[in-house]
C-alpha atoms as a PDB file:
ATOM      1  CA  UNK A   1       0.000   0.000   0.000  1.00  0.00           C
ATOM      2  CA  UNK A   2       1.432   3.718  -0.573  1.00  0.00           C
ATOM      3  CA  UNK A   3       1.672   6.332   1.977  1.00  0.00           C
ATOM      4  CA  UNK A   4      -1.175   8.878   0.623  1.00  0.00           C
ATOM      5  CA  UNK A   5      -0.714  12.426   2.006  1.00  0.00           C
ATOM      6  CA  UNK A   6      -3.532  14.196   3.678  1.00  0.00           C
ATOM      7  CA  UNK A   7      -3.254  17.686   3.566  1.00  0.00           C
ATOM      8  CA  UNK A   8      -0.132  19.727   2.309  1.00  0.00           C
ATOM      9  CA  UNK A   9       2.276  21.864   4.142  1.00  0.00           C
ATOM     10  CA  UNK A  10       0.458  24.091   6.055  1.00  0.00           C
ATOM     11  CA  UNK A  11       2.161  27.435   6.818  1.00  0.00           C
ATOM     12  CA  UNK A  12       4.331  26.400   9.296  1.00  0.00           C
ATOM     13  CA  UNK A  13       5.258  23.924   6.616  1.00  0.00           C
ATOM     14  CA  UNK A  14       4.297  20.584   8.295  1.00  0.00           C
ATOM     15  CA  UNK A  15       3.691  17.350   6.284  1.00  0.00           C
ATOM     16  CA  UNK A  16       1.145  15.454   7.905  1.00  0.00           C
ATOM     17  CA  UNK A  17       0.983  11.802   6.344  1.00  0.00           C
ATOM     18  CA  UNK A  18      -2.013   8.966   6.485  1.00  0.00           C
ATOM     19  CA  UNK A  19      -0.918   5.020   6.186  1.00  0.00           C
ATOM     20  CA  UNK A  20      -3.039   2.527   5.778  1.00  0.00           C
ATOM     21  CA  UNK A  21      -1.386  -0.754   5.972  1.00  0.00           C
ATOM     22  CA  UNK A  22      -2.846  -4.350   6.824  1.00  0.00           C
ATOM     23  CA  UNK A  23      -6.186  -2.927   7.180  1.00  0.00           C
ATOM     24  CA  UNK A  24      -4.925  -0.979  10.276  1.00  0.00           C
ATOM     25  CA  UNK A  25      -6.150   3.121   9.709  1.00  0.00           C
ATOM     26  CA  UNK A  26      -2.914   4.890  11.465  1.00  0.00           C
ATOM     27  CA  UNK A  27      -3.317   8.295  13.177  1.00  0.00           C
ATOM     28  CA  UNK A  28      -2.585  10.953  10.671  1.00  0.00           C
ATOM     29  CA  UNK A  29       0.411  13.137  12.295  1.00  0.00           C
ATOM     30  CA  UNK A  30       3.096  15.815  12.269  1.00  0.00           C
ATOM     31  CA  UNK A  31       6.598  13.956  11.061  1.00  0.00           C
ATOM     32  CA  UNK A  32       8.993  14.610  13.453  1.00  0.00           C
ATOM     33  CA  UNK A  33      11.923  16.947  12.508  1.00  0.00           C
ATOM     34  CA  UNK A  34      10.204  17.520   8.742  1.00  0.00           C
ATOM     35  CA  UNK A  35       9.566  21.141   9.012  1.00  0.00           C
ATOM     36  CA  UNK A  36      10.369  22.260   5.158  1.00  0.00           C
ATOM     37  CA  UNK A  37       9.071  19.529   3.012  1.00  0.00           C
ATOM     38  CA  UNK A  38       8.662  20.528  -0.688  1.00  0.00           C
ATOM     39  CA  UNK A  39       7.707  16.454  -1.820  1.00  0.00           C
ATOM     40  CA  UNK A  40       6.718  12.830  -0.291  1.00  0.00           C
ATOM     41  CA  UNK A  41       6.540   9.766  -1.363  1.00  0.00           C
ATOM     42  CA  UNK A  42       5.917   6.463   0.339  1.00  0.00           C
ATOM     43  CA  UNK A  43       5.152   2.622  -0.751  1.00  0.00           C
ATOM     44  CA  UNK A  44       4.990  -0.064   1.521  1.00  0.00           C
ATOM     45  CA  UNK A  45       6.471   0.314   4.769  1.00  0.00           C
ATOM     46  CA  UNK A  46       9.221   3.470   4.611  1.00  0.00           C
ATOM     47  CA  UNK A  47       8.523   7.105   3.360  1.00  0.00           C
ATOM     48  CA  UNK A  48      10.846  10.034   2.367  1.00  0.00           C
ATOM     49  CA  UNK A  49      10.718  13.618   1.939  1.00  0.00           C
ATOM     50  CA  UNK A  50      12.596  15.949   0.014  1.00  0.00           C
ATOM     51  CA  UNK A  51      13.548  19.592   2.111  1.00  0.00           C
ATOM     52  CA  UNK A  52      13.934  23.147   0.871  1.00  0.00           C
ATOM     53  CA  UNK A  53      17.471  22.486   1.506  1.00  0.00           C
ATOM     54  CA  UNK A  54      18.093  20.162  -1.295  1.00  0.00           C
ATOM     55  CA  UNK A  55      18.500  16.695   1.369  1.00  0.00           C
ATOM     56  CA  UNK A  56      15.735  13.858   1.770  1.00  0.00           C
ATOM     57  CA  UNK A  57      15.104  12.204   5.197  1.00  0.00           C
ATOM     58  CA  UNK A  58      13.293   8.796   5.290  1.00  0.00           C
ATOM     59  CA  UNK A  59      11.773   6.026   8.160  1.00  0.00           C
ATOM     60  CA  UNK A  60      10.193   3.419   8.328  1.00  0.00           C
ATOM     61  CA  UNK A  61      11.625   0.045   7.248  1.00  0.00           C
ATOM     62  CA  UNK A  62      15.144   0.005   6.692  1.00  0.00           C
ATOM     63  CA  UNK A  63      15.490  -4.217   6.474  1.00  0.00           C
ATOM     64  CA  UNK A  64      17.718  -3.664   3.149  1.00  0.00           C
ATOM     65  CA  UNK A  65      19.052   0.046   3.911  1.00  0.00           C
ATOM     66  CA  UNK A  66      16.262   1.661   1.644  1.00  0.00           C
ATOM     67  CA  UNK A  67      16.838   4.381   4.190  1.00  0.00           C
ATOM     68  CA  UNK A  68      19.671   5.417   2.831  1.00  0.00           C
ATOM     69  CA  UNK A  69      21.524   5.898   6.627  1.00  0.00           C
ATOM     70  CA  UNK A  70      24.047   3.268   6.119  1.00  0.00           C
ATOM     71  CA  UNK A  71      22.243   0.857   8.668  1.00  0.00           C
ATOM     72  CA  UNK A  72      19.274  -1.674   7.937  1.00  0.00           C
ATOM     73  CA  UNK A  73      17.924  -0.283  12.021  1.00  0.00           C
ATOM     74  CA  UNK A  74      14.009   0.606  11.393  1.00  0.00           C
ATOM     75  CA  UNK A  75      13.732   4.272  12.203  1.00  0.00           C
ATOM     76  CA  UNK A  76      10.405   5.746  13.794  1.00  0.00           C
ATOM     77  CA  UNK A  77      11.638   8.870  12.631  1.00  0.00           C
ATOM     78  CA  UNK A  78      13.106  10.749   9.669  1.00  0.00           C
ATOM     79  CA  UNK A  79      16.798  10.193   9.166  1.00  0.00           C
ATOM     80  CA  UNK A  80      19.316  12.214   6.645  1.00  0.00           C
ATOM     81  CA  UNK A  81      20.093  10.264   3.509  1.00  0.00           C
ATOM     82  CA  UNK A  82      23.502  11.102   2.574  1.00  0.00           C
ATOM     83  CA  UNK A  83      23.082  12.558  -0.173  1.00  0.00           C
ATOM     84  CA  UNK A  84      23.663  16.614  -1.459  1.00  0.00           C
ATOM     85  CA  UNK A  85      21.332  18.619  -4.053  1.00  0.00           C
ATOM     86  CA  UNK A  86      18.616  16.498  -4.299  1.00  0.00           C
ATOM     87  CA  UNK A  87      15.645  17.859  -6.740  1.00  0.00           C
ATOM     88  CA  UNK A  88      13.553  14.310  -7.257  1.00  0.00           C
ATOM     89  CA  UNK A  89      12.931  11.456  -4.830  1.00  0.00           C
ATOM     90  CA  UNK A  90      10.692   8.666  -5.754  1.00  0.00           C
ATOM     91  CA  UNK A  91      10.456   5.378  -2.989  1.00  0.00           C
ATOM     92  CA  UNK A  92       9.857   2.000  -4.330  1.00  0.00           C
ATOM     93  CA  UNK A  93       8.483  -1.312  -2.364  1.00  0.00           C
ATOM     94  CA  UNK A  94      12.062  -1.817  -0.424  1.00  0.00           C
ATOM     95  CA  UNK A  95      14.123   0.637  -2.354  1.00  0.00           C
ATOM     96  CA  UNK A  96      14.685   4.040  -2.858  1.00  0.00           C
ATOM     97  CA  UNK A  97      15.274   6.597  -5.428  1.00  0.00           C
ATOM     98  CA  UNK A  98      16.543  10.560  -6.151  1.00  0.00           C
ATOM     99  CA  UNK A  99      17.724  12.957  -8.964  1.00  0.00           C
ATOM    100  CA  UNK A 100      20.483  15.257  -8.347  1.00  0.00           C
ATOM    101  CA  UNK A 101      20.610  18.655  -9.875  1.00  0.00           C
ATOM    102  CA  UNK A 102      22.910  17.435 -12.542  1.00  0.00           C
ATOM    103  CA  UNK A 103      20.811  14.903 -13.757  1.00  0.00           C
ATOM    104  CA  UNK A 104      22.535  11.997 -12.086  1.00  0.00           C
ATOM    105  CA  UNK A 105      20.008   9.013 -10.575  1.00  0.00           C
ATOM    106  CA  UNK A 106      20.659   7.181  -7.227  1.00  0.00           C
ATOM    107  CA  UNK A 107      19.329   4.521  -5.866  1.00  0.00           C
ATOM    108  CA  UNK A 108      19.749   2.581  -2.861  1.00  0.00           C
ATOM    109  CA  UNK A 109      17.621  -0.135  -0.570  1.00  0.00           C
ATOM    110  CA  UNK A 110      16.915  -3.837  -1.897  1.00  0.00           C
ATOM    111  CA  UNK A 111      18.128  -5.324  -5.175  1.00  0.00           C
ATOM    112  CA  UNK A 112      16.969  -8.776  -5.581  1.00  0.00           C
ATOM    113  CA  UNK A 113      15.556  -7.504  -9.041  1.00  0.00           C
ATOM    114  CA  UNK A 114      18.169  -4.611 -10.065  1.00  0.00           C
ATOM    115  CA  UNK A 115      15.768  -2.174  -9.212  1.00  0.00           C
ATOM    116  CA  UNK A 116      18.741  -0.437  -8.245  1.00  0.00           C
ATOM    117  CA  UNK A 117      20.109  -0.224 -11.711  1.00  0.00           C
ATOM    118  CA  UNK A 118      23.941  -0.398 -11.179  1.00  0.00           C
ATOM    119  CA  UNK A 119      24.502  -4.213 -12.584  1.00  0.00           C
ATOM    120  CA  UNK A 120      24.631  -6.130  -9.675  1.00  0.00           C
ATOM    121  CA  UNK A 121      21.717  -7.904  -7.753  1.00  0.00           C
ATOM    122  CA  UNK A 122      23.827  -6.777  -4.422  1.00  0.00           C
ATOM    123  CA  UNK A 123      21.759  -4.476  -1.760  1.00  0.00           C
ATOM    124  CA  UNK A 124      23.035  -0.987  -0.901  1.00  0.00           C
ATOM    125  CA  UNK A 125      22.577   0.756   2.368  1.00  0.00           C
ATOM    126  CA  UNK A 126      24.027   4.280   1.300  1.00  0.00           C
ATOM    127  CA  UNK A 127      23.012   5.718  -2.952  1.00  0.00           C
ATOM    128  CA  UNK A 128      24.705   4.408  -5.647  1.00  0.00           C
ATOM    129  CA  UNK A 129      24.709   6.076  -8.826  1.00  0.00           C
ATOM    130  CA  UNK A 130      23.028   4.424 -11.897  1.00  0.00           C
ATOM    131  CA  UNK A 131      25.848   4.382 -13.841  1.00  0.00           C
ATOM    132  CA  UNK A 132      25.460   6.479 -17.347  1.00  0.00           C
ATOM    133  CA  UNK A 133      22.270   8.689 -15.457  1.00  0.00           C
ATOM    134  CA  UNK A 134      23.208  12.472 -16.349  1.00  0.00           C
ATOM    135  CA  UNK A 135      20.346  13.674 -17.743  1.00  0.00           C
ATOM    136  CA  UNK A 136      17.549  12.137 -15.468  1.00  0.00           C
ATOM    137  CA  UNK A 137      13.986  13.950 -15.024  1.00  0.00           C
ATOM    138  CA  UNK A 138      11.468  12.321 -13.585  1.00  0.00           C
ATOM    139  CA  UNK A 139      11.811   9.556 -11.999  1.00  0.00           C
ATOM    140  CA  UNK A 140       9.514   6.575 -10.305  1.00  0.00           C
ATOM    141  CA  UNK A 141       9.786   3.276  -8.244  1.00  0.00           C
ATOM    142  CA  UNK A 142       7.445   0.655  -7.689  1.00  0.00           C
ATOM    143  CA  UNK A 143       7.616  -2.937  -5.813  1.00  0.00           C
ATOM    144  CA  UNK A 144      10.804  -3.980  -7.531  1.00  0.00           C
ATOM    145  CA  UNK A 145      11.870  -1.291 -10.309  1.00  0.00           C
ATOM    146  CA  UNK A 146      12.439   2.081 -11.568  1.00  0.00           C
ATOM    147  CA  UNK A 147      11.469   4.075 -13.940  1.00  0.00           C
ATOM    148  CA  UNK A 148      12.829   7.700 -15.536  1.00  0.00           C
ATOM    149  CA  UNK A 149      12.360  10.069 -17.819  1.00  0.00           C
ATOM    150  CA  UNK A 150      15.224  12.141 -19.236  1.00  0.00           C
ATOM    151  CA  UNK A 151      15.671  15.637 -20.197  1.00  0.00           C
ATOM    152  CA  UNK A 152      14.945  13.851 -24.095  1.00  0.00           C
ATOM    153  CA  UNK A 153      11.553  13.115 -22.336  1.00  0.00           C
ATOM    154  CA  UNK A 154      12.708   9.046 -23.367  1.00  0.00           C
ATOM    155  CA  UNK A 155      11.376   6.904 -20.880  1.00  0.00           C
ATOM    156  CA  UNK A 156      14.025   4.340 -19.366  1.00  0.00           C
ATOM    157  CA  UNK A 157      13.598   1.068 -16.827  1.00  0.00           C
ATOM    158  CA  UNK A 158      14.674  -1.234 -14.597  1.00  0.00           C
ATOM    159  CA  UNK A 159      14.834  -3.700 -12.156  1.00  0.00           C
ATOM    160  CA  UNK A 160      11.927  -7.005 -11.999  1.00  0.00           C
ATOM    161  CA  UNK A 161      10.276  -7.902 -14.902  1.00  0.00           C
ATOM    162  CA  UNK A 162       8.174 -11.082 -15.027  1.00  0.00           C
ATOM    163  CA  UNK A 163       5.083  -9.360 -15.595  1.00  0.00           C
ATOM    164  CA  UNK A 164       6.387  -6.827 -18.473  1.00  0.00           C
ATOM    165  CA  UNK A 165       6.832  -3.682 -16.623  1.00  0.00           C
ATOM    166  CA  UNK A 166      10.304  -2.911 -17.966  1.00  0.00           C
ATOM    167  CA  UNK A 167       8.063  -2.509 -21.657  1.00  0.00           C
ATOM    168  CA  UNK A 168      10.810  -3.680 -23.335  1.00  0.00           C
ATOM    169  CA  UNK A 169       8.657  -6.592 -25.161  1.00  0.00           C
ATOM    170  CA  UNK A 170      10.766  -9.242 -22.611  1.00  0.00           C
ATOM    171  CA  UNK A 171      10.140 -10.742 -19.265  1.00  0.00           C
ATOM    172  CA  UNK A 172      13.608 -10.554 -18.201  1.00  0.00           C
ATOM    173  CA  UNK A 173      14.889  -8.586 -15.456  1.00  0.00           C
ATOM    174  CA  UNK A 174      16.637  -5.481 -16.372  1.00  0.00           C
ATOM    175  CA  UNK A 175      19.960  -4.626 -13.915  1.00  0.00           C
ATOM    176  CA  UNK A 176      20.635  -1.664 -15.730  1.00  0.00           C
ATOM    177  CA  UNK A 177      18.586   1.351 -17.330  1.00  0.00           C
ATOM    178  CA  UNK A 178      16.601  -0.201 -20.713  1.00  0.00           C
ATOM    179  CA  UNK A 179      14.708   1.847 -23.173  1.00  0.00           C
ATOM    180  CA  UNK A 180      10.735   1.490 -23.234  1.00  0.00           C
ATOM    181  CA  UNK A 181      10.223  -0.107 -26.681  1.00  0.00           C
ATOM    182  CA  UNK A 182       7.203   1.956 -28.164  1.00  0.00           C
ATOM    183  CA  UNK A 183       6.805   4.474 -31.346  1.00  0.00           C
ATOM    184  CA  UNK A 184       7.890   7.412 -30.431  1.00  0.00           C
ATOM    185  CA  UNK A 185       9.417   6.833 -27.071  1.00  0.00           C
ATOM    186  CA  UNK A 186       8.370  10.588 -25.918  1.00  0.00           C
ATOM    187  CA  UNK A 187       6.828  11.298 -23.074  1.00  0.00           C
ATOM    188  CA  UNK A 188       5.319  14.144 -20.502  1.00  0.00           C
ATOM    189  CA  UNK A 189       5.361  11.729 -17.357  1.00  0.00           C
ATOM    190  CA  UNK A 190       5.821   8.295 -16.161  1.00  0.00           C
ATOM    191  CA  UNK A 191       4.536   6.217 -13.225  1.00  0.00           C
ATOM    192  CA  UNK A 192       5.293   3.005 -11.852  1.00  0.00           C
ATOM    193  CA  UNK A 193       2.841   1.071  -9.819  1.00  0.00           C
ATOM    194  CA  UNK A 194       3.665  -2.257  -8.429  1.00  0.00           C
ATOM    195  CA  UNK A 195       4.283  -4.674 -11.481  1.00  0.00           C
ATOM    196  CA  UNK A 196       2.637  -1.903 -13.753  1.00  0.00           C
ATOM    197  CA  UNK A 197       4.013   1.541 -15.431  1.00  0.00           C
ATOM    198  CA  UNK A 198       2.378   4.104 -17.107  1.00  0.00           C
ATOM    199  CA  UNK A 199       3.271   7.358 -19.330  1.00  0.00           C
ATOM    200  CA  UNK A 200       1.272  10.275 -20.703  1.00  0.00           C
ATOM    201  CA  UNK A 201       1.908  12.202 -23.749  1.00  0.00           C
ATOM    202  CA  UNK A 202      -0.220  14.853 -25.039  1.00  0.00           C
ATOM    203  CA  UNK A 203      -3.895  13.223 -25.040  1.00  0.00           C
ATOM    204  CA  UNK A 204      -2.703   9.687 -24.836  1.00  0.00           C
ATOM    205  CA  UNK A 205      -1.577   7.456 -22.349  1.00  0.00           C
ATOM    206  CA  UNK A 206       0.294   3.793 -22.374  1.00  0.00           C
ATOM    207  CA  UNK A 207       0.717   1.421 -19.700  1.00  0.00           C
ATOM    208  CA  UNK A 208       2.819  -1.698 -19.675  1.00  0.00           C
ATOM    209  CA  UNK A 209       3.461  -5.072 -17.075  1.00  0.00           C
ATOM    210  CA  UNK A 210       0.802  -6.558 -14.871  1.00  0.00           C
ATOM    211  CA  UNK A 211      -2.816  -6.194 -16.089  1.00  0.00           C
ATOM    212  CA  UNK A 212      -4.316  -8.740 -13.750  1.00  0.00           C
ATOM    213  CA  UNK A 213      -7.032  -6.764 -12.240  1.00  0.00           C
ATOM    214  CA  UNK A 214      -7.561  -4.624 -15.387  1.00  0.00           C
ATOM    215  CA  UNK A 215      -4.935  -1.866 -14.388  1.00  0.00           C
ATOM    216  CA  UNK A 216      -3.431  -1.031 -17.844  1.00  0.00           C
ATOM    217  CA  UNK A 217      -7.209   0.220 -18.597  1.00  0.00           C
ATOM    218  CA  UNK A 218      -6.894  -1.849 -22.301  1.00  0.00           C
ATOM    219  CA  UNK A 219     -10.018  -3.325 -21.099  1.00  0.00           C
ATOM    220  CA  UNK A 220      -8.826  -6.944 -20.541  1.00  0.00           C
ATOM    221  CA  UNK A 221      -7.042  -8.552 -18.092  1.00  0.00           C
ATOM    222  CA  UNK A 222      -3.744  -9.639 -19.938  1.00  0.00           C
ATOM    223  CA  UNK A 223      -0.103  -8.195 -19.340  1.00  0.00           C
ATOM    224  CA  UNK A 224       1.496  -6.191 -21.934  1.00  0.00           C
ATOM    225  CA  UNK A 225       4.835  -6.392 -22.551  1.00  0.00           C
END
């Protein structure tokens, strides 16, 4: 389940954030030490917001260092991710994402699938730049891989594929960044759901991977790869 935020910074700036997990309806409540939050994002069981001051702090889980704080020690409350000049997050299923202000992507947390997209299947605990990612946009996690857009508004993915997400016409998992293969790979936003991604262009919009309970909206059931 993803961490939906109710209400926005009010004017002293406070993110207040709702989970609903397990069928359990938490108390919506102030984040501790988050007093400048310009984004969130959540999925699962950690969260992470990016500050006026360019840093992201995360809690929550931390089982394969998705919190970025060099430890795998759950944290009730935000810790600093080590990392400078940060102008994107996005927070998968056990991993965790951001865009630097030149372009670079990093990604740290749980790699079974090479969500992480550095080559390996090995878990980081601190980012790790996705080697060849200077000109990242947008970017997007879901349960087990990652999605960006670049400056060329080309949409690029990876990490777990079984159900098609990558939407490179394969099932195979993807360690490092591979181009969505659709005409005219241009596109105003991408987002990845759990085994699922979707992008907009002007009028139109594609999804790709898991279509089991009709989430691609092709009106069937059936993945597309």
């Amino acid at each position: 389940n993803r961490v939906n935020l109710v209400g926005r910074p009010s004017a002293h700036n406070w993110v207040q954030y709702h989970c609903e997990t397990g069928g359990y309806d938490a108390t919506a409540g102030d984040v501790v030490g988050v007093t400048t939050a310009t984004d969130i994002d959540g999925f699962a069981d950690h969260a992470c917001a990016l500050l006026t001051d360019a840093t992201m702090r995360c809690w929550g889980s931390n089982a394969h260092g998705q919190l970025g704080d060099a430890t795998s020690v759950p944290r009730a409350t935000p810790v600093l991710t080590g990392l400078a000049d940060v102008r994107r997050i996005a927070v998968g299923g056990e991993h965790t994402c951001a865009r630097t202000g030149d372009g670079a992507v990093y990604c740290w947390g749980e790699n079974s699938s090479g969500q992480l997209g550095d080559g390996t299947f090995d878990d980081h605990t601190t980012p790790h730049l996705v080697p060849g990612s200077t000109n990242g946009g947008q970017i997007t996690a879901g349960a087990a891989h990652t999605c960006a857009r670049l400056a060329n508004d080309e949409v690029w993915c990876w990490g777990d594929n079984a159900a098609g997400q990558i939407g490179d016409g394969s099932q195979s998992t993807r360690t490092e960044p591979t181009e969505v293969v659709v005409a005219n790979n241009s596109f105003l936003q991408v987002d990845a759901g759990g085994e699922h991604t979707c992008a907009a262009r002007v009028q139109h919009v594609w999804c790709w991977g898991s279509g089991s309970v009709g989430q691609l909206g092709t009106g069937s059931i059936s993945d597309e790869l």
